[in-house]
Protein backbone atom coordinates (compact mmCIF):
# COMPACT_ATOMS: atom_id res chain seq x y z
CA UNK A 1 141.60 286.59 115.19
CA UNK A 2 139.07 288.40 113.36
CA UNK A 3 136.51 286.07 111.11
CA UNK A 4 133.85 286.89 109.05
CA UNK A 5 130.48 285.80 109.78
CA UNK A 6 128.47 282.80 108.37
CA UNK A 7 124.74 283.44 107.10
CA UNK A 8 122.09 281.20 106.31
CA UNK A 9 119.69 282.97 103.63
CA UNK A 10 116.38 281.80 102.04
CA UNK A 11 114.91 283.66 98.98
CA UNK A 12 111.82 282.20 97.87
CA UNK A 13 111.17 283.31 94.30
CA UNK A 14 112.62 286.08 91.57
CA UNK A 15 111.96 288.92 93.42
CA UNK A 16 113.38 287.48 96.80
CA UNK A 17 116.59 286.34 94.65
CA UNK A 18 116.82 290.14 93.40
CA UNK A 19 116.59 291.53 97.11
CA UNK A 20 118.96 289.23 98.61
CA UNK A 21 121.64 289.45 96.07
CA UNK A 22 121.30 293.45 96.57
CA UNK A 23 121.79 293.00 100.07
CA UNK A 24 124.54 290.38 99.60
CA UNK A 25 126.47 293.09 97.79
CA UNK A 26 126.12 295.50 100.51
CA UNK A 27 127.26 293.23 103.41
CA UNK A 28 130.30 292.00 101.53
CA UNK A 29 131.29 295.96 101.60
CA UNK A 30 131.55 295.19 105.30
CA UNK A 31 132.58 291.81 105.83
CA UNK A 32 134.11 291.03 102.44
CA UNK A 33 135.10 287.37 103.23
CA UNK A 34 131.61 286.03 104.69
CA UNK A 35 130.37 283.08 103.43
CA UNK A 36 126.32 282.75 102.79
CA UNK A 37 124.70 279.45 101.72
CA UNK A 38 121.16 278.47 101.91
CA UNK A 39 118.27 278.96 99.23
CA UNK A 40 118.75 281.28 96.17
CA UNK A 41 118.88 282.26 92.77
CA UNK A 42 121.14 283.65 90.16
CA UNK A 43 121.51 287.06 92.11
CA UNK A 44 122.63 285.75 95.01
CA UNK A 45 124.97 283.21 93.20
CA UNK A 46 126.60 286.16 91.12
CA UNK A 47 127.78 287.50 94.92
CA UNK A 48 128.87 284.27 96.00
CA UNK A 49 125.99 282.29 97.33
CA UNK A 50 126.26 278.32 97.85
CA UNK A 51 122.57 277.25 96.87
CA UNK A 52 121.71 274.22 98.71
CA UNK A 53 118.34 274.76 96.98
CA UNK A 54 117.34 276.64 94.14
CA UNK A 55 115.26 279.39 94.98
CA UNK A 56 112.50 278.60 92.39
CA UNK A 57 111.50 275.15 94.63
CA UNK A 58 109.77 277.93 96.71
CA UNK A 59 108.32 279.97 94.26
CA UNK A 60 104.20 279.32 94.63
CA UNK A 61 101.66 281.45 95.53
CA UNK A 62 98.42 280.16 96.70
CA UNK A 63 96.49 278.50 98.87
CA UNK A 64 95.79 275.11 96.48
CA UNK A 65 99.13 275.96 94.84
CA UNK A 66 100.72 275.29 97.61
CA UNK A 67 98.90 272.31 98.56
CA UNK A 68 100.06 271.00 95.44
CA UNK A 69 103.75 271.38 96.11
CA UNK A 70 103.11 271.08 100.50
CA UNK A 71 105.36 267.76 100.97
CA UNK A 72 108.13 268.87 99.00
CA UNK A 73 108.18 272.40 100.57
CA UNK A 74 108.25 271.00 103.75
CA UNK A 75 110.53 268.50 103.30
CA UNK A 76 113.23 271.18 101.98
CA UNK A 77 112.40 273.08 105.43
CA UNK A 78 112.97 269.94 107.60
CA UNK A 79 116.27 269.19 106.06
CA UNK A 80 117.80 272.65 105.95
CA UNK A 81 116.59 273.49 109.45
CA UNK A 82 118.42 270.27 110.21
CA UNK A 83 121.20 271.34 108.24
CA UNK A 84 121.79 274.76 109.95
CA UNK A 85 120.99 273.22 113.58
CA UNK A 86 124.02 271.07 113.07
CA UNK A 87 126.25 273.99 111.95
CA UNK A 88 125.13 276.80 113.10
CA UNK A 89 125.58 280.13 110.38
CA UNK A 90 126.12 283.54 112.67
CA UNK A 91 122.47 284.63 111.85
CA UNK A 92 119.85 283.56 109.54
CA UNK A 93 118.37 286.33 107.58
CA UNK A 94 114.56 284.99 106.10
CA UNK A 95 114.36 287.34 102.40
CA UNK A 96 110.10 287.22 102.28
CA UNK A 97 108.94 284.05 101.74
CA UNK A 98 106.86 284.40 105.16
CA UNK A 99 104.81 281.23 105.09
CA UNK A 100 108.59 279.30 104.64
CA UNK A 101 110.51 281.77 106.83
CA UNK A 102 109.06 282.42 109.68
CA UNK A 103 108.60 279.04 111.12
CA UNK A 104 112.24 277.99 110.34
CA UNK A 105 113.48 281.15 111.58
CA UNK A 106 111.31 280.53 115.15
CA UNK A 107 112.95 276.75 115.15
CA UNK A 108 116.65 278.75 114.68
CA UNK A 109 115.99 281.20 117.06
CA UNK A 110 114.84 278.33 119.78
CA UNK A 111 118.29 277.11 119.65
CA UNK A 112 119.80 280.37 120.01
CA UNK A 113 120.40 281.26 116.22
CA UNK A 114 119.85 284.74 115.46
CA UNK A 115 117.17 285.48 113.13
CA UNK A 116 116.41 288.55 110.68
CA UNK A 117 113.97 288.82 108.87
CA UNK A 118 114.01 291.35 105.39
CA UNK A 119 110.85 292.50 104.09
CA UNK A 120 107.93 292.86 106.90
CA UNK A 121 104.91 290.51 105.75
CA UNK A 122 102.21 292.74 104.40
CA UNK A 123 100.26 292.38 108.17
CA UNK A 124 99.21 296.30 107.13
CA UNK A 125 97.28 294.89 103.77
CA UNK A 126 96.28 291.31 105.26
CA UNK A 127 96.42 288.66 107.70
CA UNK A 128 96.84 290.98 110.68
CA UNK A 129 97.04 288.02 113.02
CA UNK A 130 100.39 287.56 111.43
CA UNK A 131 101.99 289.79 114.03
CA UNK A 132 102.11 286.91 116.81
CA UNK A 133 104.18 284.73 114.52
CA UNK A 134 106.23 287.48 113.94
CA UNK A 135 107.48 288.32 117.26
CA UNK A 136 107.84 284.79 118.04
CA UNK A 137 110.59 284.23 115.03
CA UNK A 138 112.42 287.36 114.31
CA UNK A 139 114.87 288.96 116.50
CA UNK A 140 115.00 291.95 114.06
CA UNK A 141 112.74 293.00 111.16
CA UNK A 142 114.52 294.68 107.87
CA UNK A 143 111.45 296.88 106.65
CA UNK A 144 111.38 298.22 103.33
CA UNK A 145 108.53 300.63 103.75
CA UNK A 146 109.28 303.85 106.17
CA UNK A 147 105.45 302.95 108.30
CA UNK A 148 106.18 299.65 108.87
CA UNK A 149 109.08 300.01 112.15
CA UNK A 150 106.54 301.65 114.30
CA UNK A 151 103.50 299.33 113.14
CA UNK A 152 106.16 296.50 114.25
CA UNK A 153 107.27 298.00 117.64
CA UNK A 154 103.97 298.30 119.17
CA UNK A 155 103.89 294.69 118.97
CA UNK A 156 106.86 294.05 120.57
CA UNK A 157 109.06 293.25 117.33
CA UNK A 158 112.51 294.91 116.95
CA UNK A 159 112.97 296.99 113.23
CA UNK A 160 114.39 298.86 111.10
CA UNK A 161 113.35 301.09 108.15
CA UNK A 162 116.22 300.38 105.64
CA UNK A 163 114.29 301.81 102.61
CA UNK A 164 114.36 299.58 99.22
CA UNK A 165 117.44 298.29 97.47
CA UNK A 166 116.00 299.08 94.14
CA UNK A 167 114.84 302.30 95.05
CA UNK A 168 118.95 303.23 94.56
CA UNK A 169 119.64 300.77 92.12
CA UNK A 170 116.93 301.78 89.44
CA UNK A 171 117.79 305.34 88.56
CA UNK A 172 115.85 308.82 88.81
CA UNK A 173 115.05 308.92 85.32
CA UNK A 174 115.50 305.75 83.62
CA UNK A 175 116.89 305.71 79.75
CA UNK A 176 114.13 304.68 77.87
CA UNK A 177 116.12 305.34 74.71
CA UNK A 178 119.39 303.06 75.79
CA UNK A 179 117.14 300.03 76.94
CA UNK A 180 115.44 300.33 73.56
CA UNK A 181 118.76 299.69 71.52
CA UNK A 182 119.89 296.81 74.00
CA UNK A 183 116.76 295.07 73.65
CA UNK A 184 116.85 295.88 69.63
CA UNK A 185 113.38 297.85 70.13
CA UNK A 186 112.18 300.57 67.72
CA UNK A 187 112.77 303.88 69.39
CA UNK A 188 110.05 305.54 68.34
CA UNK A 189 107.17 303.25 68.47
CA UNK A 190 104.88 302.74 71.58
CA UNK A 191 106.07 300.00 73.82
CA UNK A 192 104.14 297.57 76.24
CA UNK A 193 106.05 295.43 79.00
CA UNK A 194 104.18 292.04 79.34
CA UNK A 195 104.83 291.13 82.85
CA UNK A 196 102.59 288.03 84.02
CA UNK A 197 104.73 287.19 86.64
CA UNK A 198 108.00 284.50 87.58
CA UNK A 199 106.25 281.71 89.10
CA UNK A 200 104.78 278.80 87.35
CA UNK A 201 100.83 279.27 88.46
CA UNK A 202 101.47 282.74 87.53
CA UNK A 203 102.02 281.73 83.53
CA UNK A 204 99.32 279.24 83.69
CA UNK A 205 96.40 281.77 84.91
CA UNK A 206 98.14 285.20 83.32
CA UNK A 207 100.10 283.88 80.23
CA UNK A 208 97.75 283.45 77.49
CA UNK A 209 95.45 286.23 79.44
CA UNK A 210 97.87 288.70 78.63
CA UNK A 211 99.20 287.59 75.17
CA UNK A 212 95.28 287.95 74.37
CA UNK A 213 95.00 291.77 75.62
CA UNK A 214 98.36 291.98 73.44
CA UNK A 215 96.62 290.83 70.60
CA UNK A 216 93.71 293.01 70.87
CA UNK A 217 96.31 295.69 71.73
CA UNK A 218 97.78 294.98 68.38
CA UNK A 219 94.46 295.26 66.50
CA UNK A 220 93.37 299.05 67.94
CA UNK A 221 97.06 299.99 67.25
CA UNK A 222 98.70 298.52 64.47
CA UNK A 223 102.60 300.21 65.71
CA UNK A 224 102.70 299.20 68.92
CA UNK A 225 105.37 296.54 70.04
CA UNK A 226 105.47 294.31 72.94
CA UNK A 227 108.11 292.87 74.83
CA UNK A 228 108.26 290.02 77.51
CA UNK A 229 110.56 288.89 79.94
CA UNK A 230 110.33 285.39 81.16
CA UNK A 231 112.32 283.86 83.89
CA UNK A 232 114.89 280.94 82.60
CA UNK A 233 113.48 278.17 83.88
CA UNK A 234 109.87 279.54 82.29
CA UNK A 235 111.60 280.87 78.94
CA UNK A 236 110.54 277.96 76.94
CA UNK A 237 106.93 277.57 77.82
CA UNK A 238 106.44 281.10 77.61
CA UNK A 239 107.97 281.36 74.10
CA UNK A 240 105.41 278.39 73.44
CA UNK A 241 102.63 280.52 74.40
CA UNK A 242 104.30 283.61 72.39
CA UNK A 243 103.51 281.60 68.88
CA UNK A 244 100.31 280.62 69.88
CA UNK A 245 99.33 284.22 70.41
CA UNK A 246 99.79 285.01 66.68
CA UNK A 247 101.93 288.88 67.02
CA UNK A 248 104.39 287.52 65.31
CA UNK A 249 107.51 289.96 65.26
CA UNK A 250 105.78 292.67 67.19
CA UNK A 251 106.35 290.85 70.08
CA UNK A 252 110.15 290.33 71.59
CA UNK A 253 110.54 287.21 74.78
CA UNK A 254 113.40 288.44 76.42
CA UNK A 255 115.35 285.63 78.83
CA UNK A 256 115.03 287.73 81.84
CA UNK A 257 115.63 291.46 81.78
CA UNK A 258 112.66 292.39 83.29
CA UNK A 259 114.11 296.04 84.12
CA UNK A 260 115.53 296.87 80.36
CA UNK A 261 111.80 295.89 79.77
CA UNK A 262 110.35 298.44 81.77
CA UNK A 263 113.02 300.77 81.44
CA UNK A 264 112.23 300.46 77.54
CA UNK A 265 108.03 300.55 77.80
CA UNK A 266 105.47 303.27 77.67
CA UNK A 267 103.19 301.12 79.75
CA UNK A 268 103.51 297.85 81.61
CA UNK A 269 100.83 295.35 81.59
CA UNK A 270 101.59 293.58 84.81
CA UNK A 271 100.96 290.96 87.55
CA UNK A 272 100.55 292.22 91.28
CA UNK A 273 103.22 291.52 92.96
CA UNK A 274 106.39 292.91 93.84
CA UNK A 275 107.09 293.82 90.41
CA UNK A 276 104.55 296.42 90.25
CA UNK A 277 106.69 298.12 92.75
CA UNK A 278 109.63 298.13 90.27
CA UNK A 279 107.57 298.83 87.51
CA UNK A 280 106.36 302.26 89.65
CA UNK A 281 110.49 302.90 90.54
CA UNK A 282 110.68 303.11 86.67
CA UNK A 283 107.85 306.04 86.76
CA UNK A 284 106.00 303.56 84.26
CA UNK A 285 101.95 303.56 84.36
CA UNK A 286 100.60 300.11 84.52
CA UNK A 287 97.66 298.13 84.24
CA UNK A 288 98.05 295.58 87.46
CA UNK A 289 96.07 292.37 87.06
CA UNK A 290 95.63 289.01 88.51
CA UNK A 291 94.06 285.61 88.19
CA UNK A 292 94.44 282.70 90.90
CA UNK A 293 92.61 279.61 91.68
CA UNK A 294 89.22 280.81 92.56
CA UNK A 295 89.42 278.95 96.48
CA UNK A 296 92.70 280.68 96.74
CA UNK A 297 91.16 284.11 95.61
CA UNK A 298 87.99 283.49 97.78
CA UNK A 299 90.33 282.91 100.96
CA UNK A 300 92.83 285.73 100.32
CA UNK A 301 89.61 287.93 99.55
CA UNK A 302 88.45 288.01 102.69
CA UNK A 303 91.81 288.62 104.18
CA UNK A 304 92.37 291.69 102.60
CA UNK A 305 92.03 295.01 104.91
CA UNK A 306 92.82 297.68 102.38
CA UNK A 307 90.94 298.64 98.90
CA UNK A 308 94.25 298.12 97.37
CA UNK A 309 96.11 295.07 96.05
CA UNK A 310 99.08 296.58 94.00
CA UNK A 311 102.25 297.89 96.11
CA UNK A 312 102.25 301.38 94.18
CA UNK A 313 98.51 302.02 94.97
CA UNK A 314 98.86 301.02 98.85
CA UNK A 315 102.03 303.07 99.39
CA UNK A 316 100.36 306.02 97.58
CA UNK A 317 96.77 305.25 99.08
CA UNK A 318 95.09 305.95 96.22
CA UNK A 319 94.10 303.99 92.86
CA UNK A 320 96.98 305.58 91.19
CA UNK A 321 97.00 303.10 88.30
CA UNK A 322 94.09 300.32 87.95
CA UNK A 323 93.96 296.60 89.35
CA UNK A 324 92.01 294.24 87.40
CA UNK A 325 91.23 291.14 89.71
CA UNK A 326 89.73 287.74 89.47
CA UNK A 327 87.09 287.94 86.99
CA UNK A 328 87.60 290.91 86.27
CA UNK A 329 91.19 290.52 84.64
CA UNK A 330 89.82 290.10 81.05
CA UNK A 331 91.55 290.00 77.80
CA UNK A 332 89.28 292.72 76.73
CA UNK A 333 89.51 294.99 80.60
CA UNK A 334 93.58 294.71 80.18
CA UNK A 335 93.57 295.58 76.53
CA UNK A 336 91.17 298.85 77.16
CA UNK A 337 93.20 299.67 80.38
CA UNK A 338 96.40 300.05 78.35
CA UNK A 339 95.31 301.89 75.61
CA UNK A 340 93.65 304.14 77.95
CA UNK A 341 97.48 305.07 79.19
CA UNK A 342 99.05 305.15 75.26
CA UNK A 343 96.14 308.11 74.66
CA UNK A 344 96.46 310.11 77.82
CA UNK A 345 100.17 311.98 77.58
CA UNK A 346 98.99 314.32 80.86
CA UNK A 347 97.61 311.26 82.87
CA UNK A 348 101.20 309.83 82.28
CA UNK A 349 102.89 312.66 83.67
CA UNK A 350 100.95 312.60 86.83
CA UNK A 351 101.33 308.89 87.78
CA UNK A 352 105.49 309.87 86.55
CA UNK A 353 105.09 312.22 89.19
CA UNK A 354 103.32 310.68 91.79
CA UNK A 355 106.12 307.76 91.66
CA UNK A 356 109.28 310.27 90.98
CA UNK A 357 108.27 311.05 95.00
CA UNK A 358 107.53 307.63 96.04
CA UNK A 359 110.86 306.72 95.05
CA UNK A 360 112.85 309.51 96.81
CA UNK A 361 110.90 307.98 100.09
CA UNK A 362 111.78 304.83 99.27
CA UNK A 363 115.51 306.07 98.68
CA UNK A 364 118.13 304.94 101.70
CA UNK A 365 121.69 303.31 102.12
CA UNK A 366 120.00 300.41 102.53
CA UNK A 367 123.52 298.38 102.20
CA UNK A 368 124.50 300.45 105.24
CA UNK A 369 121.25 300.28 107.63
CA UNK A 370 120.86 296.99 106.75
CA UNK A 371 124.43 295.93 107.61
CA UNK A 372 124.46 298.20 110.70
CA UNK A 373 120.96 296.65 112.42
CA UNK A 374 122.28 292.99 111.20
CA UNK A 375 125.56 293.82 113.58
CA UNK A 376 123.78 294.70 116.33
CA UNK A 377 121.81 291.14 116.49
CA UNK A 378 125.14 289.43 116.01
CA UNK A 379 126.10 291.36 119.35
CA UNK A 380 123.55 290.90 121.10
């Protein structure tokens, strides 16, 4: 008799959640009664996912952040390996998280559980030594990025390009109008997306950063309107913040909703991460900034082998839109960057063009390659 197959999945923050819930949808088109437990979010739960974990426990980024949290993180690791040694799923598929991943998935694989990994660590950006690990855990690689399958295979590691789930969820040309009227925005006035990220070191160094390049925002340009979308379990301390900063009703906390946000803006000012990806899918210019722990920054500094940070400047090799790092990431820097983009219309339409062809490379079935490489693991 036919059966379904079991997978283990671990998404370690927002983004992860978003990915694995996309790619949750897409293997239920194939094996519609699988079951898939592990670590998650709301994404994943709304197709189906038991949570053993929620998918926020994970969700730090850092060297001394993660220090910080290093018992507990382990611990969860210990007992789910544990867990999934003593019933075995059909394959574990690792959603990013590399630093939690990878060394669960090479434990898995050890005992003869399959293991997939989706999203291929940055090893093309930093931490090129990476690629070891890599080959030791994985039996397949789900690459998002179309250069990443042959950087993978002449290190031994099996991939497959299966472009990006939100390249074909987030449309062509987004409705900047409709998101306006769900979110209750003006529809004329200029618009700027507050995005300083979904993790909880992420609102402590960017938070109040940001709300203060809003504010001087607000002075220079006395129509503009802001809106911000925090995760849930942030919502409250970033609504905290939100008074503090003084704007009043120009600026709208959203719970979530991150893409009505930047479907709505005229410019994002954002965190690097995997958001700034998103935000580029939208064809929005940005201002990408970030501020860490300075022994964190001063590690991951010299790690870095490209000039870039943001995703939408490495994938287009080119400063595209500007990164404001470290020190750099001031109040005043952020505030100057965005108005910068609200005065120049034809500097807009290049960047909307530059990332109108990023995202038709970016564009696959990725429901279909992605189910199609995951069956040939589970057959060996």
């Amino acid at each position: 008799m036919h059966q379904d197959p079991a997978f283990a999945l671990v998404a370690g923050e927002a983004s992860g959640d978003l990915l694995a819930g996309l790619l949750l949808q897409g293997l239920r088109q194939h094996w519609p009664d699988l079951h898939a437990a592990g670590i998650g979010g709301g994404a994943m739960a709304r197709q189906g996912f038991e949570a053993w974990w929620p998918s926020d426990k994970l969700a730090v980024r850092g060297y001394v952040e993660v220090l910080r949290h290093y018992r507990e993180i382990v611990g969860i690791r210990t007992q789910l390996g544990e867990r999934l040694l003593a019933e075995p799923p059909s394959a574990f598929i690792g959603v990013d998280a590399p630093d939690f991943n990878l060394q669960l998935e090479a434990t898995l694989r050890a005992a003869g559980i399959p293991a997939i990994h989706f999203v291929c660590p940055s090893i093309w950006a930093w931490r090129p030594e990476r690629i070891d690990t890599i080959r030791a855990s994985c039996d397949h690689v789900l690459c998002l990025f179309p250069f990443e399958p042959e950087l993978l295979a002449r290190a031994g590691v099996p991939a497959t390009y299966v472009g990006h789930p939100l390249a074909q969820v987030i449309p062509l040309e987004p409705d900047r109008a409709a998101a306006r009227s769900v979110l209750g925005l003006p529809p004329d006035a200029p618009v700027v997306a507050l995005l300083p990220g979904s993790r909880a070191s992420e609102i402590q160094y960017l938070g109040r950063r940001f709300l203060a390049a809003a504010a001087l925002i607000a002075q220079a340009d006395a129509g503009v309107r802001f809106v911000l979308p925090a995760v849930p379990a942030l919502h409250a301390r970033v609504e905290a913040m939100a008074r503090d900063a003084g704007l009043g009703q120009r600026l709208l906390v959203t719970p979530g909703q991150s893409h009505a946000a930047l479907a709505a803006c005229d410019v994002t000012l954002i965190a690097s991460g995997t958001a700034t990806l998103e935000a580029a899918l939208f064809k929005r210019p940005m201002v990408i900034a970030y501020n860490m722990n300075w022994i964190s920054w001063a590690i991951m500094r010299r790690k870095k082998l490209q000039p870039w940070v943001g995703l939408p400047n490495i994938l287009c090799q080119d400063f595209v839109v500007p990164e404001l790092l470290q020190d750099a990431a001031t109040p005043e820097a952020m505030a100057r960057g965005v108005l910068q983009w609200l005065g120049d219309s034809a500097g807009v339409r290049r960047v909307e063009h530059r990332f109108a062809e990023l995202h038709e490379t970016l564009r696959r079935d990725t429901a279909q390659l992605a189910t199609h490489a995951i069956q040939n693991v589970l057959e060996g």
